[in-house]
C-alpha atoms as a PDB file:
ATOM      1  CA  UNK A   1     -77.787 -32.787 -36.627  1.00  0.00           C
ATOM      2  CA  UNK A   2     -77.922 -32.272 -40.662  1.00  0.00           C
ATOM      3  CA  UNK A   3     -81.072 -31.174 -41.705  1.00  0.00           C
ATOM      4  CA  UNK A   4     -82.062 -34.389 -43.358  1.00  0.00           C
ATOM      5  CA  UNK A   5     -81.737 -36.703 -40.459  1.00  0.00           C
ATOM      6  CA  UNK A   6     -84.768 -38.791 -39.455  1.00  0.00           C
ATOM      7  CA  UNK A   7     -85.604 -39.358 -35.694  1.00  0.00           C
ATOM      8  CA  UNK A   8     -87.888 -41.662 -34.001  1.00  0.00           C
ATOM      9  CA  UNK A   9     -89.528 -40.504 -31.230  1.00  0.00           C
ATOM     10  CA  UNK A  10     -91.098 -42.475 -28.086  1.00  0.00           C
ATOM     11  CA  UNK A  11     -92.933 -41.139 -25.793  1.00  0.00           C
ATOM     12  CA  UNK A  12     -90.717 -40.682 -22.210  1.00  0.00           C
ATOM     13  CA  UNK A  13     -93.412 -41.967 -19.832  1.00  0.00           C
ATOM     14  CA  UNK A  14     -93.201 -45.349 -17.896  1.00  0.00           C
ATOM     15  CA  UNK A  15     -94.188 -48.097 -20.575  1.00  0.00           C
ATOM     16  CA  UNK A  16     -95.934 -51.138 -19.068  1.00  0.00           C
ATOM     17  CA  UNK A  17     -97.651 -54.366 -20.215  1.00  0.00           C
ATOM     18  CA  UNK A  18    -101.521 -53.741 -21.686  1.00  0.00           C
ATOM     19  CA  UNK A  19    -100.577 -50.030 -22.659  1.00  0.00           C
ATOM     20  CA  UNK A  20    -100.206 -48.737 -25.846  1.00  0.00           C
ATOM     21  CA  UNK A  21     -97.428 -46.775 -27.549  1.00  0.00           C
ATOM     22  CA  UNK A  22     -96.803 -45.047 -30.341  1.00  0.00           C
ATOM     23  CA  UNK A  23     -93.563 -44.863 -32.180  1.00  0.00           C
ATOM     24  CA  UNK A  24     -93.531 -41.769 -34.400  1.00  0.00           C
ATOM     25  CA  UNK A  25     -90.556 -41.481 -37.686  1.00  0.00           C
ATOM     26  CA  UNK A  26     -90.277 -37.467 -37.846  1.00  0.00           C
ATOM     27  CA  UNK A  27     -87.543 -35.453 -39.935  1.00  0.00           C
ATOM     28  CA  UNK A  28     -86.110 -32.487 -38.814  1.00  0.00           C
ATOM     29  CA  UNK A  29     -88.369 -29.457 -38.909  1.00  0.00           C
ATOM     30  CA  UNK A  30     -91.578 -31.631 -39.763  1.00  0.00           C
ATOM     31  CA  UNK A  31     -90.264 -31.759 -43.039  1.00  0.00           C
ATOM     32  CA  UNK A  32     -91.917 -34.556 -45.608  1.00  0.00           C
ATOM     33  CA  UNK A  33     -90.642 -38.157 -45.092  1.00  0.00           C
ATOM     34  CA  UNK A  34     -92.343 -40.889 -47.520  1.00  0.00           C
ATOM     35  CA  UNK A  35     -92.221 -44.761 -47.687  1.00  0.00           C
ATOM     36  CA  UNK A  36     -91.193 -45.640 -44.180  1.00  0.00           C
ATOM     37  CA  UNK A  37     -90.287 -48.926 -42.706  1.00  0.00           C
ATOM     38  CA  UNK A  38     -89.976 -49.806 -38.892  1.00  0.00           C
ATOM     39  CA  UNK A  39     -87.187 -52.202 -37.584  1.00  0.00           C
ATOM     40  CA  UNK A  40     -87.639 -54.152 -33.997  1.00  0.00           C
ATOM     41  CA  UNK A  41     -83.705 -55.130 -33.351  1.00  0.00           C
ATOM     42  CA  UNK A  42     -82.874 -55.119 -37.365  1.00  0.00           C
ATOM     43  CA  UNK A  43     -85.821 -56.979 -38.442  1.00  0.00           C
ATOM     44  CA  UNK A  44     -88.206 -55.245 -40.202  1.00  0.00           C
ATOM     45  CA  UNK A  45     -91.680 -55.110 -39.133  1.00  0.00           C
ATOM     46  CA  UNK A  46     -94.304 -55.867 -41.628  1.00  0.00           C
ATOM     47  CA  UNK A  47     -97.911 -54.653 -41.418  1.00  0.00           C
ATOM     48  CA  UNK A  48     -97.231 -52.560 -38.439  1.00  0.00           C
ATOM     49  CA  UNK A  49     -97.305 -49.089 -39.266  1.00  0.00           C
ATOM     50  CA  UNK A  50     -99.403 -46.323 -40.728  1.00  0.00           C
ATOM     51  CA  UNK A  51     -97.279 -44.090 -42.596  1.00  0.00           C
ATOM     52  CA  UNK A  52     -95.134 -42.498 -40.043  1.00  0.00           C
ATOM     53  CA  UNK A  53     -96.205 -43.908 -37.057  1.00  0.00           C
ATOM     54  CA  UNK A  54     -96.162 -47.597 -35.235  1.00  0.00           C
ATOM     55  CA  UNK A  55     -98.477 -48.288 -32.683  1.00  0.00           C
ATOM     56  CA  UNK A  56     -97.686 -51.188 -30.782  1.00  0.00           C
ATOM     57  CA  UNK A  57    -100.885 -52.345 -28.549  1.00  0.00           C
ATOM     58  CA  UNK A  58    -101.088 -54.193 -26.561  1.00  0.00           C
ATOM     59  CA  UNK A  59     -97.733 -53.573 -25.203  1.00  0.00           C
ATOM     60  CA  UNK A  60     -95.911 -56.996 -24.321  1.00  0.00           C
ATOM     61  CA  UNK A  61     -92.412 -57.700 -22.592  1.00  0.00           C
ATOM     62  CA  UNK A  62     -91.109 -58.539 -26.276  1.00  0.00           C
ATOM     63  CA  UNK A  63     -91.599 -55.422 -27.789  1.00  0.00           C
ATOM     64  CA  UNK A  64     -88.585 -54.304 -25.618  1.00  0.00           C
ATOM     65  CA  UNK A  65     -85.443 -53.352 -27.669  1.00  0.00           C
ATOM     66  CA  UNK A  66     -84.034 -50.998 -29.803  1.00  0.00           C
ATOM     67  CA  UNK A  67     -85.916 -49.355 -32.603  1.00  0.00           C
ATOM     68  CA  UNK A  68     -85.204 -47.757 -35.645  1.00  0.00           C
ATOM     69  CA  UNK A  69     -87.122 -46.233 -38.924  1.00  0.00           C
ATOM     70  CA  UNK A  70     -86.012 -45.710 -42.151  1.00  0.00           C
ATOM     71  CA  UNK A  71     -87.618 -43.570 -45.154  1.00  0.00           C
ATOM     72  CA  UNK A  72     -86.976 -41.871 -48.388  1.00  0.00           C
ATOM     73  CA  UNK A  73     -86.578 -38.022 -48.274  1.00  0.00           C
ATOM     74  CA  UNK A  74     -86.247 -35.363 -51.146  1.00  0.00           C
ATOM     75  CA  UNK A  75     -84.864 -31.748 -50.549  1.00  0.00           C
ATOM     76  CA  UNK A  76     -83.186 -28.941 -52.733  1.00  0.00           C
ATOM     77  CA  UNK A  77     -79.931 -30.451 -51.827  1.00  0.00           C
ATOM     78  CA  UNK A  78     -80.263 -34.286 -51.734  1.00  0.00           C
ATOM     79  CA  UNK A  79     -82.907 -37.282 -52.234  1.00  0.00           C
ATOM     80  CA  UNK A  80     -82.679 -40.543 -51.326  1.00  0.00           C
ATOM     81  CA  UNK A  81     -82.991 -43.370 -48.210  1.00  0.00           C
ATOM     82  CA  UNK A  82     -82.600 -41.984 -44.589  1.00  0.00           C
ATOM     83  CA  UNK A  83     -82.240 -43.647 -41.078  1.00  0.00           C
ATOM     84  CA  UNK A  84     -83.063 -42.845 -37.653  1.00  0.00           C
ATOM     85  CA  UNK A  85     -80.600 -43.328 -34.803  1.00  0.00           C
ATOM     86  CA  UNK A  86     -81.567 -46.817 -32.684  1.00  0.00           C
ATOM     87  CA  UNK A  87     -83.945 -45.732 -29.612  1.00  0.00           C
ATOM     88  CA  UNK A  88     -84.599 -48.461 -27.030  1.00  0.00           C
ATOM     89  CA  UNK A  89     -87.887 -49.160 -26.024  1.00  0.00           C
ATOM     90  CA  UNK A  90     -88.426 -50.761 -22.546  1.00  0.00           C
ATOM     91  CA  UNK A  91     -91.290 -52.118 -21.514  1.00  0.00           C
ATOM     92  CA  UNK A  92     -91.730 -53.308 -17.808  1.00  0.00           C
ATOM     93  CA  UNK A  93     -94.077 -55.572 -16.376  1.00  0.00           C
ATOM     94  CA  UNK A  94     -97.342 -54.488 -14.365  1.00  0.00           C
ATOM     95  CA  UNK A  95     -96.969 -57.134 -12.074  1.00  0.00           C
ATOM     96  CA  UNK A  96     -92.928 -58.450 -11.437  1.00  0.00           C
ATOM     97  CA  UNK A  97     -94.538 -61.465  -9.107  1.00  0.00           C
ATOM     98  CA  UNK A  98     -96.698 -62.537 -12.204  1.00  0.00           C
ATOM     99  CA  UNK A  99     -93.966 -63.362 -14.201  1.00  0.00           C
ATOM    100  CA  UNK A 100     -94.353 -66.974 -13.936  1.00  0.00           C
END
């Protein structure tokens, strides 16, 4: 992966309905990413975030799908806009029967 690269990273663990998650936008080696934006399936999500990290609470069945960030990064050899690979998020239900 080039050194630059952004990557969002969500937690491995089971999510289901009523928990909550945090989505963290992390560059390679902890190095400094500023002015990031969160997308849910290519829209952008407004209001959501706190610098580097989205917490989504309390997790719903919607806030399945695929997730990416996006942020501006300066190094020695390049500045400029980055963007994380898509991650899908899944979030299950605590009760299947309920679903009606």
């Amino acid at each position: 992966c080039p050194p630059d690269q952004l990557v969002l990273q969500v937690p491995v663990r089971a999510l289901l309905e009523g928990d909550t998650v945090t989505l963290r936008c992390r560059r390679w080696g902890n190095k400094s990413v500023t002015s990031v934006s969160f997308y849910h399936e290519e829209e952008e999500l407004q209001g959501l975030s706190n610098g580097t990290e989205l917490s989504l609470s309390p997790l719903q069945l919607h806030h399945s799908g695929r997730y990416r960030c996006r942020g501006r990064v300066d190094s020695e050899v390049s500045q400029g806009w980055e963007e994380s690979t898509p991650v899908t998020v899944t979030v299950q239900g605590e009760h299947p029967t309920a679903a009606s």
